[in-house]
Protein backbone atom coordinates (compact mmCIF):
# COMPACT_ATOMS: atom_id res chain seq x y z
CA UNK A 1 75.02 22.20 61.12
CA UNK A 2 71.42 23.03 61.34
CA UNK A 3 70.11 26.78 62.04
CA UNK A 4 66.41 28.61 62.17
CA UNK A 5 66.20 32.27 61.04
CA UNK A 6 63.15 34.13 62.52
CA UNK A 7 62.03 37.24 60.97
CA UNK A 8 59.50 39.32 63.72
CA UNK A 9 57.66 41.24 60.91
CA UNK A 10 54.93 43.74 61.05
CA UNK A 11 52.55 41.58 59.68
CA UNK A 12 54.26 38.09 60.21
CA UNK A 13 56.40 36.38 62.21
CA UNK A 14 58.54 33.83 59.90
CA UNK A 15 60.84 31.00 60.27
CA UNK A 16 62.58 29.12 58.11
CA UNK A 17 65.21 26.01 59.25
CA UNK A 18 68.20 25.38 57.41
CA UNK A 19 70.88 22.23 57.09
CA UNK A 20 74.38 24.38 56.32
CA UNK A 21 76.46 22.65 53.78
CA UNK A 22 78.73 25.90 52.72
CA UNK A 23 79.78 29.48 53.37
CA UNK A 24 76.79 30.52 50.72
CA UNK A 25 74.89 27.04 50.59
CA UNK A 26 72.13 25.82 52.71
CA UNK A 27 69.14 23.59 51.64
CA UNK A 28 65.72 24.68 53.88
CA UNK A 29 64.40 21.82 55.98
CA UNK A 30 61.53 23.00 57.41
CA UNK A 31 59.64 26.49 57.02
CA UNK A 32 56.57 28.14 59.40
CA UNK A 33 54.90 31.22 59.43
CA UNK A 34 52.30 32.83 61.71
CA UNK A 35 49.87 36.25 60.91
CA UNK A 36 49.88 38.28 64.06
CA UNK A 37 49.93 41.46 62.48
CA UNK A 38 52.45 43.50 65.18
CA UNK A 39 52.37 46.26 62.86
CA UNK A 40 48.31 46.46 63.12
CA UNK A 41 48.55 47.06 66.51
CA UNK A 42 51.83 49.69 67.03
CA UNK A 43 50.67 52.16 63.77
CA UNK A 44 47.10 52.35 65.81
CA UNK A 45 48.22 52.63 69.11
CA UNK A 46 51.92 53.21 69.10
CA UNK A 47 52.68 49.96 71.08
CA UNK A 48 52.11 46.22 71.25
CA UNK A 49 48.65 45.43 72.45
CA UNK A 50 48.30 42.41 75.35
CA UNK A 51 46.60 40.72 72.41
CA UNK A 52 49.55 41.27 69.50
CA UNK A 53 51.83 41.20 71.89
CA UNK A 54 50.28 37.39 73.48
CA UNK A 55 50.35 36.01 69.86
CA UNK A 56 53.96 37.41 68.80
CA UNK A 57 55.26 35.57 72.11
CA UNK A 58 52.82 32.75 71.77
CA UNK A 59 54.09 32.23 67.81
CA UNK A 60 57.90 32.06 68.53
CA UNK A 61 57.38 29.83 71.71
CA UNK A 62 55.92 27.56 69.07
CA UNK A 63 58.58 27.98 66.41
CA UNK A 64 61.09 27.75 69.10
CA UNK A 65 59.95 24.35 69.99
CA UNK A 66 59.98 23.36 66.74
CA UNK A 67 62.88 24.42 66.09
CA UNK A 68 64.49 22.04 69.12
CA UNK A 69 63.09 19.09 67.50
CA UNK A 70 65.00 19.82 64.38
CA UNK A 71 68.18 19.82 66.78
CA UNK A 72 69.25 23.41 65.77
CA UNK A 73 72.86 24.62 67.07
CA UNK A 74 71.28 27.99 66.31
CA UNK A 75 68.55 30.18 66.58
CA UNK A 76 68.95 33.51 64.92
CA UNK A 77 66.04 36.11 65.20
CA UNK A 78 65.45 39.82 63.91
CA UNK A 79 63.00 41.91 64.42
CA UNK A 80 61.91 45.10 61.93
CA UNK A 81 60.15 48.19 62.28
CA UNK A 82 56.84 47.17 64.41
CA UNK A 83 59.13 46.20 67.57
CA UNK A 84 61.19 49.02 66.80
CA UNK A 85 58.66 51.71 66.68
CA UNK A 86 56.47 50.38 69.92
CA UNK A 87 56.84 51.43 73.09
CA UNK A 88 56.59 48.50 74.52
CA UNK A 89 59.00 46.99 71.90
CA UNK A 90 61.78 46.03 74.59
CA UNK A 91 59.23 44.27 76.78
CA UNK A 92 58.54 42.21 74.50
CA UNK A 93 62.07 41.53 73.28
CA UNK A 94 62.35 40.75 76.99
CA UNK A 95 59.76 38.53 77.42
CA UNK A 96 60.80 36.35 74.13
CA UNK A 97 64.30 36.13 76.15
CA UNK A 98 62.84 34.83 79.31
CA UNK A 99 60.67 32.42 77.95
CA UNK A 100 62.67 31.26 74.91
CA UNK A 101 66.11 32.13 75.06
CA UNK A 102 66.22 34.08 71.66
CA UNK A 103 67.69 37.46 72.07
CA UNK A 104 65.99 38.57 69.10
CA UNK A 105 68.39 41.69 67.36
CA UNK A 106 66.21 45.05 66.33
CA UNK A 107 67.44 45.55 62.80
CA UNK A 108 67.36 48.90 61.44
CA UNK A 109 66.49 49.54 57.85
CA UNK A 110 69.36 49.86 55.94
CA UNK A 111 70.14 46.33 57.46
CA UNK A 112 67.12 45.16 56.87
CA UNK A 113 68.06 46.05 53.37
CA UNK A 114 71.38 44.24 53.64
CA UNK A 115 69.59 41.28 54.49
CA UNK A 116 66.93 40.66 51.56
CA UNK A 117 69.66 41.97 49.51
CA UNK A 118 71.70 38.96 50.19
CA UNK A 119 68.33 36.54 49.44
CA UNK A 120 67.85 37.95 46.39
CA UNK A 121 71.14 37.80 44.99
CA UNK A 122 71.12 34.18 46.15
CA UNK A 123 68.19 33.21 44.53
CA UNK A 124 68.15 35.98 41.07
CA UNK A 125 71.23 35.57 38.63
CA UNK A 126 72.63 39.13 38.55
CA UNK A 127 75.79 38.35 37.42
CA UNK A 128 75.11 40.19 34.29
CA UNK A 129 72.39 42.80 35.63
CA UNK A 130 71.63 45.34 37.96
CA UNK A 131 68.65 44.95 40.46
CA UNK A 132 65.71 47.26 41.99
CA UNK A 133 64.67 45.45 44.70
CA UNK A 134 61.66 46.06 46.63
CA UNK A 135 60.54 44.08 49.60
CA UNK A 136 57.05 45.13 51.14
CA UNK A 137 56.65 44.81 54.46
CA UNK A 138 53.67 45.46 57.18
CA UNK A 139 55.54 49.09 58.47
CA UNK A 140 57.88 49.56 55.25
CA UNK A 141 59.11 49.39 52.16
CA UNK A 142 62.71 48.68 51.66
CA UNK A 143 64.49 49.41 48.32
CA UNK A 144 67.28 48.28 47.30
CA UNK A 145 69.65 48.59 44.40
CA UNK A 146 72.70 45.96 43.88
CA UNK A 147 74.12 43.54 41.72
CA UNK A 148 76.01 40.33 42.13
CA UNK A 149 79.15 42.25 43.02
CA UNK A 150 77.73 44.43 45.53
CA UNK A 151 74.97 46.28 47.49
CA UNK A 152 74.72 50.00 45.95
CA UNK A 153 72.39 51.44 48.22
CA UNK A 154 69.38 50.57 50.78
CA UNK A 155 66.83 52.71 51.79
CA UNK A 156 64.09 52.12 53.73
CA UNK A 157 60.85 54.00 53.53
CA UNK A 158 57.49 53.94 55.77
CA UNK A 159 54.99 52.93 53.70
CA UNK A 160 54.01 49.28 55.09
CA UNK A 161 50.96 48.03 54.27
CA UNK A 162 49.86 48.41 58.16
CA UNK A 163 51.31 51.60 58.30
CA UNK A 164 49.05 52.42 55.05
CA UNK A 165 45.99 50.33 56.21
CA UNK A 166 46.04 52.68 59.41
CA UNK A 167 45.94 55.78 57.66
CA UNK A 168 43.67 55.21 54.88
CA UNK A 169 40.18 53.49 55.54
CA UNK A 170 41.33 51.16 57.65
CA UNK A 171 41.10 48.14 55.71
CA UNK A 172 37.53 49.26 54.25
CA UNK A 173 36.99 50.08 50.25
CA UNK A 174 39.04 53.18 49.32
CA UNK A 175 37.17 56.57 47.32
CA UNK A 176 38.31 57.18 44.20
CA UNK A 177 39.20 60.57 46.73
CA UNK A 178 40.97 58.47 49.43
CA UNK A 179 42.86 56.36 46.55
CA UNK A 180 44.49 59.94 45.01
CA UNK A 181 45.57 60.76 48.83
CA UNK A 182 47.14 57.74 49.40
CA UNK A 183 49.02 57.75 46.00
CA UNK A 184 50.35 61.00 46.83
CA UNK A 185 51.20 59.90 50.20
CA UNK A 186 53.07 57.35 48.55
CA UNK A 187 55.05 59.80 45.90
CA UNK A 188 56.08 62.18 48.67
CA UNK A 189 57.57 59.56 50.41
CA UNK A 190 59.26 57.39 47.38
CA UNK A 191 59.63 59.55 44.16
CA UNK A 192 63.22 60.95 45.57
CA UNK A 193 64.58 57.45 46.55
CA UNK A 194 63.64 55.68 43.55
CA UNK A 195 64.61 59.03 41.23
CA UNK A 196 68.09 58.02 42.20
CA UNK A 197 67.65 54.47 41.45
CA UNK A 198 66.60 55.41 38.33
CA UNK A 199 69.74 58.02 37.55
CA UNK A 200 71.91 54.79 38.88
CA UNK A 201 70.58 52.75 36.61
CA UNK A 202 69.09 49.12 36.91
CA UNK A 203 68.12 46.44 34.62
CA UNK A 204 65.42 44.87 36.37
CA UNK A 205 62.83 44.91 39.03
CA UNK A 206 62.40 41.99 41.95
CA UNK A 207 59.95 42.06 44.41
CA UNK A 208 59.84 40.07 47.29
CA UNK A 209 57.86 39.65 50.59
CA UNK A 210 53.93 38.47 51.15
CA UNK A 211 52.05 41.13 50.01
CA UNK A 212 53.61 41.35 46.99
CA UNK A 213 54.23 37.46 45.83
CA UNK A 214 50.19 37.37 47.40
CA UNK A 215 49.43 40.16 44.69
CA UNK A 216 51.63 38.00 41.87
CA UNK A 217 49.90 35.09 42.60
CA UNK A 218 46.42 36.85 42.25
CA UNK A 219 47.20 38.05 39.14
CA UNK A 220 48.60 34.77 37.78
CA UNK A 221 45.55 32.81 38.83
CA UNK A 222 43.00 35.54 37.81
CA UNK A 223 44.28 35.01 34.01
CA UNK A 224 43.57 31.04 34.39
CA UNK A 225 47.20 30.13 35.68
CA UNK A 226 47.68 27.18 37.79
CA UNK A 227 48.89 27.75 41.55
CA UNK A 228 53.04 28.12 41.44
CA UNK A 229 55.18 25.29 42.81
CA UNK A 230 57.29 28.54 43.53
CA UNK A 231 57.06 32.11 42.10
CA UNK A 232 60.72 33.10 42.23
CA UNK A 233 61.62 34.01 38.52
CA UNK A 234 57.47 34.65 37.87
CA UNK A 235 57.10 37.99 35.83
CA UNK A 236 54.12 40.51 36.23
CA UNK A 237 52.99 43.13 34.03
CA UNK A 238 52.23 46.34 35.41
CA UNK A 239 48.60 46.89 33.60
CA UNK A 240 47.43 43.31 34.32
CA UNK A 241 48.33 44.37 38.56
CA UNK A 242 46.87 47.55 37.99
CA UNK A 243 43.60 45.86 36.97
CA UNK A 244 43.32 43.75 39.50
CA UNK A 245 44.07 46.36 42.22
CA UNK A 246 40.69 48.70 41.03
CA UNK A 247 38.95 45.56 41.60
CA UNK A 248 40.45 45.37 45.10
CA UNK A 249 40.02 48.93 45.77
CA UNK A 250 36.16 48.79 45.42
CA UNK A 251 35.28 45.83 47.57
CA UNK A 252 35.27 44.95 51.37
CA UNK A 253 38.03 42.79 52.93
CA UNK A 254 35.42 39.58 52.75
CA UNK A 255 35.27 39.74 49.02
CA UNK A 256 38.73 40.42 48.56
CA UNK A 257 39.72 36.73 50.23
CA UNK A 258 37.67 34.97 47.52
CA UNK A 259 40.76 36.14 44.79
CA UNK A 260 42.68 32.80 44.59
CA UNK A 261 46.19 33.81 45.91
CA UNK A 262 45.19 36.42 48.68
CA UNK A 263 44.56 34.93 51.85
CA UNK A 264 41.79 35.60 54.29
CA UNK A 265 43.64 37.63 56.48
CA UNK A 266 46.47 39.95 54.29
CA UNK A 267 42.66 40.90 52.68
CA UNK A 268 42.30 44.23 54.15
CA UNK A 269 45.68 45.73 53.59
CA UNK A 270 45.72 43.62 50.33
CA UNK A 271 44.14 46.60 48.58
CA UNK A 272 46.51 49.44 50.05
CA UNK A 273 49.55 47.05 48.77
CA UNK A 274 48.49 46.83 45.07
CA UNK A 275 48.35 50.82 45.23
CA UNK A 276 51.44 51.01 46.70
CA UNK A 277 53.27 48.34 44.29
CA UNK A 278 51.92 50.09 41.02
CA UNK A 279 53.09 53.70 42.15
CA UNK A 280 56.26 52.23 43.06
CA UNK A 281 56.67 50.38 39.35
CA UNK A 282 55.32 53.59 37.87
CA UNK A 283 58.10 55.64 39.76
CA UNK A 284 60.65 53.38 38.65
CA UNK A 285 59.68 53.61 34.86
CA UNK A 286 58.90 50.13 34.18
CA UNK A 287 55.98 47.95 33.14
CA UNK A 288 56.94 44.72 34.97
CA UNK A 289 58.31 43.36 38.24
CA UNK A 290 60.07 39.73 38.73
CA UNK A 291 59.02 37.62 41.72
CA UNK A 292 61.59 35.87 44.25
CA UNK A 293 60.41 34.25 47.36
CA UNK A 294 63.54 34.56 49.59
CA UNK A 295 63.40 37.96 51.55
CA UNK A 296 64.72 38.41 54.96
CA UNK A 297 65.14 35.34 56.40
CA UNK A 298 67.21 34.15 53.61
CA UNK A 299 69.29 37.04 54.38
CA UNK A 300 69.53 36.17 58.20
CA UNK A 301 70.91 32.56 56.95
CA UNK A 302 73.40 33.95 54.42
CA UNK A 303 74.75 36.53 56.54
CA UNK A 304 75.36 34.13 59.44
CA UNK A 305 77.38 32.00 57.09
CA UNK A 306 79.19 34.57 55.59
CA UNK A 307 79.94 35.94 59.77
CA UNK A 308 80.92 32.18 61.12
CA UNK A 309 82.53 30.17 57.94
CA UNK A 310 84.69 28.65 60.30
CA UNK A 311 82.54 27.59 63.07
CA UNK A 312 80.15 25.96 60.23
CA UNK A 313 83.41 23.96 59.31
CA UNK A 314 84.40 22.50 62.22
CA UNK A 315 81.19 22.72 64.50
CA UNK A 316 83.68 20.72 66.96
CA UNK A 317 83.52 19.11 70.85
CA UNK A 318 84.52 22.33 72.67
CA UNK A 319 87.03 22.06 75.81
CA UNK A 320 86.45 25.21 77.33
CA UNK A 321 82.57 25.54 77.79
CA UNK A 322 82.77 28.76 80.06
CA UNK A 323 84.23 30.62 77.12
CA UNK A 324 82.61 29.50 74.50
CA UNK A 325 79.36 30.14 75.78
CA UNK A 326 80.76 33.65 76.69
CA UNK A 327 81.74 33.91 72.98
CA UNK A 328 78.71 32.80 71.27
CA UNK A 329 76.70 35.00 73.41
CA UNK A 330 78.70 37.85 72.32
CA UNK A 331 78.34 36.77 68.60
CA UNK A 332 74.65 36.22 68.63
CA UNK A 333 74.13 40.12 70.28
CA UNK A 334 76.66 41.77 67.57
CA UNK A 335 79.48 42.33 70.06
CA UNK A 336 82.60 41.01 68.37
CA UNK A 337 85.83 42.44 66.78
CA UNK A 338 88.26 44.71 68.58
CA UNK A 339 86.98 46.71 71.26
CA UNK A 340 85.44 44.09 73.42
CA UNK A 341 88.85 42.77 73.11
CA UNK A 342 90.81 45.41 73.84
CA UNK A 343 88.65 46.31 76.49
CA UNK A 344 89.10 42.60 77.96
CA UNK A 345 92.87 42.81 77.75
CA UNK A 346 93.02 46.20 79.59
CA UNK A 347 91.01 44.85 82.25
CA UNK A 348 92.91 41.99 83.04
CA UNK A 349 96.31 43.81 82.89
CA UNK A 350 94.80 46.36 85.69
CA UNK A 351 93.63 43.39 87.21
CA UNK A 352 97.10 41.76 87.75
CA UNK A 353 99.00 44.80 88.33
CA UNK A 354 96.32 45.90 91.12
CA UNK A 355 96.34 42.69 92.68
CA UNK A 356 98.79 43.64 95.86
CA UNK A 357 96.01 46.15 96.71
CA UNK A 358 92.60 43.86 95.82
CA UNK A 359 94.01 40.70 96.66
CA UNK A 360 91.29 39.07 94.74
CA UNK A 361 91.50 35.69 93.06
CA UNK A 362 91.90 33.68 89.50
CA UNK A 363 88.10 32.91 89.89
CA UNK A 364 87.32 36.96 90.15
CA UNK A 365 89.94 37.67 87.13
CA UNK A 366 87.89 35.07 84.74
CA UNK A 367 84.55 36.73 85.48
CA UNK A 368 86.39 40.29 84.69
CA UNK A 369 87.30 38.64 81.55
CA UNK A 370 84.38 37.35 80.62
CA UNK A 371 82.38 40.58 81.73
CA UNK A 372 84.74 42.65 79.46
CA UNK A 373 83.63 40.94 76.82
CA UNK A 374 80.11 40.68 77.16
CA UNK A 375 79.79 44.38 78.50
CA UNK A 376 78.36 46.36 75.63
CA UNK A 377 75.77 43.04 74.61
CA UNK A 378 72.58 45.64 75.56
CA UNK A 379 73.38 47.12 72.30
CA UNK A 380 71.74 44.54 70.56
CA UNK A 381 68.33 45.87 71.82
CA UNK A 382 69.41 49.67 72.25
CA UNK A 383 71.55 52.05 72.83
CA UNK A 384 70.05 53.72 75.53
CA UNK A 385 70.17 52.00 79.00
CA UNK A 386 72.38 49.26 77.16
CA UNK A 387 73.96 48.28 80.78
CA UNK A 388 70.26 47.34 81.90
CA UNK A 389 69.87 45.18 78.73
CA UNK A 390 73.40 43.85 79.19
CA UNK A 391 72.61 42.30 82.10
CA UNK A 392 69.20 41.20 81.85
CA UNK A 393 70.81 39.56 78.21
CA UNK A 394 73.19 37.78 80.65
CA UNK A 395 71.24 36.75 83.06
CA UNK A 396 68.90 35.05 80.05
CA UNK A 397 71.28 34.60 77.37
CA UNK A 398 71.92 30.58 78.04
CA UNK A 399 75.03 30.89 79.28
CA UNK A 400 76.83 27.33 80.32
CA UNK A 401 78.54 26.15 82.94
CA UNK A 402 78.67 28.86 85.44
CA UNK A 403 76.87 29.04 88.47
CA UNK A 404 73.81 31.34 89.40
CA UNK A 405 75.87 33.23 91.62
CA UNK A 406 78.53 33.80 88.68
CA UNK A 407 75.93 34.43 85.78
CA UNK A 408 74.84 37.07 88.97
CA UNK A 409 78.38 38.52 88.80
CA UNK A 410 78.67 38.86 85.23
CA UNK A 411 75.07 40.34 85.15
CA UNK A 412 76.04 42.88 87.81
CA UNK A 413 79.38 43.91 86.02
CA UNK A 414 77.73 44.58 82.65
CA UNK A 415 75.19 46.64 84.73
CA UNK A 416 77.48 48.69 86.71
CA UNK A 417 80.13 48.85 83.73
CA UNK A 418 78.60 52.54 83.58
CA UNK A 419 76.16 55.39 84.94
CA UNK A 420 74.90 54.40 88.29
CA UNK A 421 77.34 52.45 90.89
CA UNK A 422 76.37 49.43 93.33
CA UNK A 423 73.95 51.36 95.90
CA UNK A 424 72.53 49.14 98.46
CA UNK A 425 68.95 49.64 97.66
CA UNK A 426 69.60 47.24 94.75
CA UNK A 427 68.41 44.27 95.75
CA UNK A 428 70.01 41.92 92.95
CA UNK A 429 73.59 43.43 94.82
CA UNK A 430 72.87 43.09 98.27
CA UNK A 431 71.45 39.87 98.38
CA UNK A 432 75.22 38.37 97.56
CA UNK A 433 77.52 37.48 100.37
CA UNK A 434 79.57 40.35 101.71
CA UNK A 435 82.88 39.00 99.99
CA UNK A 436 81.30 38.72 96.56
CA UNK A 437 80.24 42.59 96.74
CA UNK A 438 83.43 43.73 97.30
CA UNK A 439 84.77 42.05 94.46
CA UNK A 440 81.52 43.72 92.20
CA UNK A 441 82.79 47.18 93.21
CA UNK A 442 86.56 46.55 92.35
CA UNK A 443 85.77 44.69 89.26
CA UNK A 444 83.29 46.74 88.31
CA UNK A 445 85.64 49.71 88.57
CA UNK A 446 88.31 47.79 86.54
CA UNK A 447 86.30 47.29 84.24
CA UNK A 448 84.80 51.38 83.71
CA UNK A 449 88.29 52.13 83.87
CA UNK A 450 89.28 49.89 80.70
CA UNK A 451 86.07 50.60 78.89
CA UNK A 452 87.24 53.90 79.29
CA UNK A 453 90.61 53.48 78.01
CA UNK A 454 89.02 52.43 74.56
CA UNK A 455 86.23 55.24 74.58
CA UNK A 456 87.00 55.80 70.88
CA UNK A 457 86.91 52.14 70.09
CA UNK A 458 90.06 53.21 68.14
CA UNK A 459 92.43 51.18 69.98
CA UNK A 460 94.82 53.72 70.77
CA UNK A 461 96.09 52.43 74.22
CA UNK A 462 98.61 49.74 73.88
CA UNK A 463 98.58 49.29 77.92
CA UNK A 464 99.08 50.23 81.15
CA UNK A 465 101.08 50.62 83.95
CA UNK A 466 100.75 50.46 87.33
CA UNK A 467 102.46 52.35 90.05
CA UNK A 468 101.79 52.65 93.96
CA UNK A 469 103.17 55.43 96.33
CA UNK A 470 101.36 54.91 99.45
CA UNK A 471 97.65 55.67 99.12
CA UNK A 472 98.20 56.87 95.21
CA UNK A 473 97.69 54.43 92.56
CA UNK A 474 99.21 56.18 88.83
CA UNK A 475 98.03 54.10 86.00
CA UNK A 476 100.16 55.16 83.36
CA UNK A 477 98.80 54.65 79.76
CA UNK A 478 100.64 53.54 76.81
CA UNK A 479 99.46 55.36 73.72
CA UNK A 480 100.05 55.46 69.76
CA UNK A 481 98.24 58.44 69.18
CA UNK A 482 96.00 61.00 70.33
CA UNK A 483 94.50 59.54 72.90
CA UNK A 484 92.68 62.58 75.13
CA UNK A 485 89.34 61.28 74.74
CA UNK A 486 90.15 57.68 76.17
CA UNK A 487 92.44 59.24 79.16
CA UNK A 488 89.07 61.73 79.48
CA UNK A 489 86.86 59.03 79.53
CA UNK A 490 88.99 56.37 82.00
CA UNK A 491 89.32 59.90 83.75
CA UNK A 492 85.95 60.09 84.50
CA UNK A 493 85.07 56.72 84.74
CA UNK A 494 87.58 56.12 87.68
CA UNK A 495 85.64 56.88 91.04
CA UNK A 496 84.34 53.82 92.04
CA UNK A 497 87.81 52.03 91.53
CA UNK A 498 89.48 54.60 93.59
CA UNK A 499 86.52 54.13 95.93
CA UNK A 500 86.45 50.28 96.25
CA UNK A 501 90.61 49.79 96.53
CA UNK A 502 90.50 52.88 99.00
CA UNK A 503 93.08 54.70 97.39
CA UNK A 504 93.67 57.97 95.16
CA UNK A 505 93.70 57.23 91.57
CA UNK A 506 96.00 59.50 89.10
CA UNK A 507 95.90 58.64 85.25
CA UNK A 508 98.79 59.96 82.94
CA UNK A 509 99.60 59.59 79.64
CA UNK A 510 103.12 58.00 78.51
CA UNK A 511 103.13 57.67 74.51
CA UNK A 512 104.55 54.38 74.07
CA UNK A 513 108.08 56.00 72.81
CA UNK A 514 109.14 57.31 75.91
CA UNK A 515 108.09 54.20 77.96
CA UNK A 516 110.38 52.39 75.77
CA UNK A 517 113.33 54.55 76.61
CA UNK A 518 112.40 54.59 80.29
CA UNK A 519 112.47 50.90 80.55
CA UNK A 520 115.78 50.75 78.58
């Protein structure tokens, strides 16, 4: 099995390609990266400009096409603190969907954390030692402690070398005045994290990312070494970085790209980084740092083999397209494990036992299936107004063998699945025939109802059932526990279905004791 991990950075946008062989062993096939400095743009202006946001989209087009003629079965792309900080960060995650179909996932810190965390203890032996890792990035700085049994703690701190570059000179020589500001800039924001570090105890320091393996480098070849086949394993000492960051310090960017090591354009936040990677070594009580060259990406790869062991396996012929394109889409956006599930199985059993009143069909109950589970997919861009990105996901996210009018559907479901109901001033609804927006309404309130039922994501309903006295439908709910908030949130979640069957809806609670002894 073949997969590319792309890592949307603030200063970079990298991509490495990967033949699987192993839960934790891959060999890289092909590797690309592209400056387009994101972060540049958002910590000046607090979004994406046309131009960074042209050459983000313009570089992963490119590595997406690469990436086909490798033959990849999968594309798996994150995206750090530069998208998540810009305004316009979801456009852009948007318009990488439309035109690629990557559904690139916003990664918060402490994941980002996870992530190098498992590249470093792939590629440093820490069976018998503990690890300070830093990895630093265009908008931050994550440190991490961990050893090869386990992550101890990640923390992510905003001190990327854009973010820095932005604040202090812009790229231009810093004053001896400017230098002492940003170093204190840097202690208020690091001393406490890495103080705890330090009373947790480590055994060594790795470093990973560009600006740092470009600073190792510069330092290796400025004291006559010969350029590194690779500099994982390469150790620094702290006084031979801090000399070669005072010579950075004092000149412009154009004289810092004639250092062998630093390229032409990482030279005007070059300067900013070797401040901020000698307060950081001086904070953590050490005179050397170790070098590894997997970061992030690596991270991507490992945790995606860790996630789908089985798949890589037996990546087999499947017989049911339909669902499993509905189940990788769900996997690639986060949305797996129990509630999607449960939410999925409540649906359908309101579905069956409401079908005297709907009288829909097996076609409508496998799109209320498949909606259930790909419902809550929005999350993988935000929170907020996840039923919008649901459906816009759905409508991008690849998905084979249905039709346009049934990707439609699904799209519609995810989007109605909560908030605002099918109003006819929404075009993508009313343009489907008059049948097919019925069946929106009723499965779209099946499917608010179930969702609902699992508003804990606790599991605590069992099942339903579902009783009819003339124009009052009961839907009594089977529960192991305490389950007020999920009646309080099918509860309130219930209008439209009561709307759209043309009935009065009435939801009770049964513990699933006494609905034992009633059907005995």
């Amino acid at each position: 099995m073949k997969l590319a991990a792309i890592d949307i950075g603030s200063n970079s946008v990298h991509m490495i390609i990967v033949g699987t062989h192993s839960e934790h062993s891959f060999e890289v096939i092909d590797r690309e990266k592209e400056m387009v400095f994101l972060g540049r743009s958002v910590f000046e202006h607090g979004r994406l400009t046309e131009q960074a946001f042209s050459a983000g989209l313009e570089a992963i087009s490119k590595f997406h096409k690469l990436a086909q003629r490798h033959g990849v079965d999968d594309v798996r792309a994150v995206a750090t603190s530069a998208v998540r900080e810009a305004e316009n960060g979801g456009e852009f995650l948007y318009a990488v969907a439309e035109q690629t179909g990557i559904l690139p996932q916003v990664i918060s810190g402490t994941e980002e954390a996870h992530y190098i965390y498992l590249a470093v203890r792939n590629a440093i032996d820490l069976s018998s030692q503990t690890a300070l890792v830093f990895d630093v990035g265009g908008g931050s700085v994550e440190t991490i402690l961990g050893n090869a049994r386990g992550l101890s703690s990640g923390r992510s701190l905003k001190l990327g070398v854009q973010r820095l570059r932005a604040g202090f000179g812009g790229g231009a020589p810093l004053s001896k005045r400017q230098k002492k500001a940003l170093e204190s800039r840097i202690r208020d924001v690091a001393a406490r994290t890495i103080e705890k570090a330090r009373n947790k105890g480590f055994d060594l320091v790795v470093g990973t990312s560009g600006t740092i393996l470009a600073l190792g480098q510069a330092v290796h070849r400025a004291k006559g070494g010969e350029a590194w086949t690779t500099p994982t394993g390469h150790v620094i000492e702290l006084c031979d970085l801090q000399a070669l960051t005072e010579q950075l310090i004092a000149i412009p960017a154009s004289e810092r790209a004639n250092f062998a090591g630093v390229d032409t354009r990482r030279a005007d936040t070059i300067h900013v980084g070797g401040v901020l990677l000698c307060n950081l070594l001086d904070l953590a009580g050490v005179d050397r740092i170790t070098l590894c060259d997997s970061s992030l990406r690596e991270g991507v790869v490992l945790d995606y083999l860790e996630r789908a062991a089985e798949d890589i396996r037996s990546y087999e012929v499947v017989s049911d397209i339909r669902r499993h394109s509905v189940l990788d889409l769900a996997r690639r956006a986060g949305q797996t494990g129990p509630h999607p599930e449960r939410v999925a199985r409540l649906s359908l059993e309101l579905f069956d036992q409401t079908k005297h009143v709907h009288r829909l069909g097996n076609s409508d109950r496998a799109l209320l299936e498949y909606a259930a589970i790909l419902h809550d997919v929005g999350q993988h861009i935000g929170y907020e107004r996840h039923e919008q990105h649901a459906a816009y996901i759905i409508r991008n996210g690849e998905l084979r063998g249905f039709s346009e009018q049934e990707r439609e559907v699904l799209a519609l479901l995810a989007r109605y699945h909560r908030k605002s109901r099918p109003k006819r001033r929404d075009a993508d609804y009313t343009v489907l025939p008059r049948r097919k927006r019925r069946a929106v309404r009723i499965l779209a309130g099946i499917l608010r109802v179930a969702d609902g039922l699992d508003r804990s994501h606790h599991q605590l309903v069992r099942g339903v059932q579902v009783d009819r006295e003339g124009d009052l439908l009961t839907i009594r709910v089977q529960t192991t526990g305490d389950s007020e908030l999920e009646v309080w949130g099918a509860r309130r979640k219930s209008k439209l279905l009561a709307r759209a069957l043309g009935v009065k809806l009435r939801i009770v609670v049964e513990p699933v004791a006494s609905m034992a002894l009633e059907s005995a």
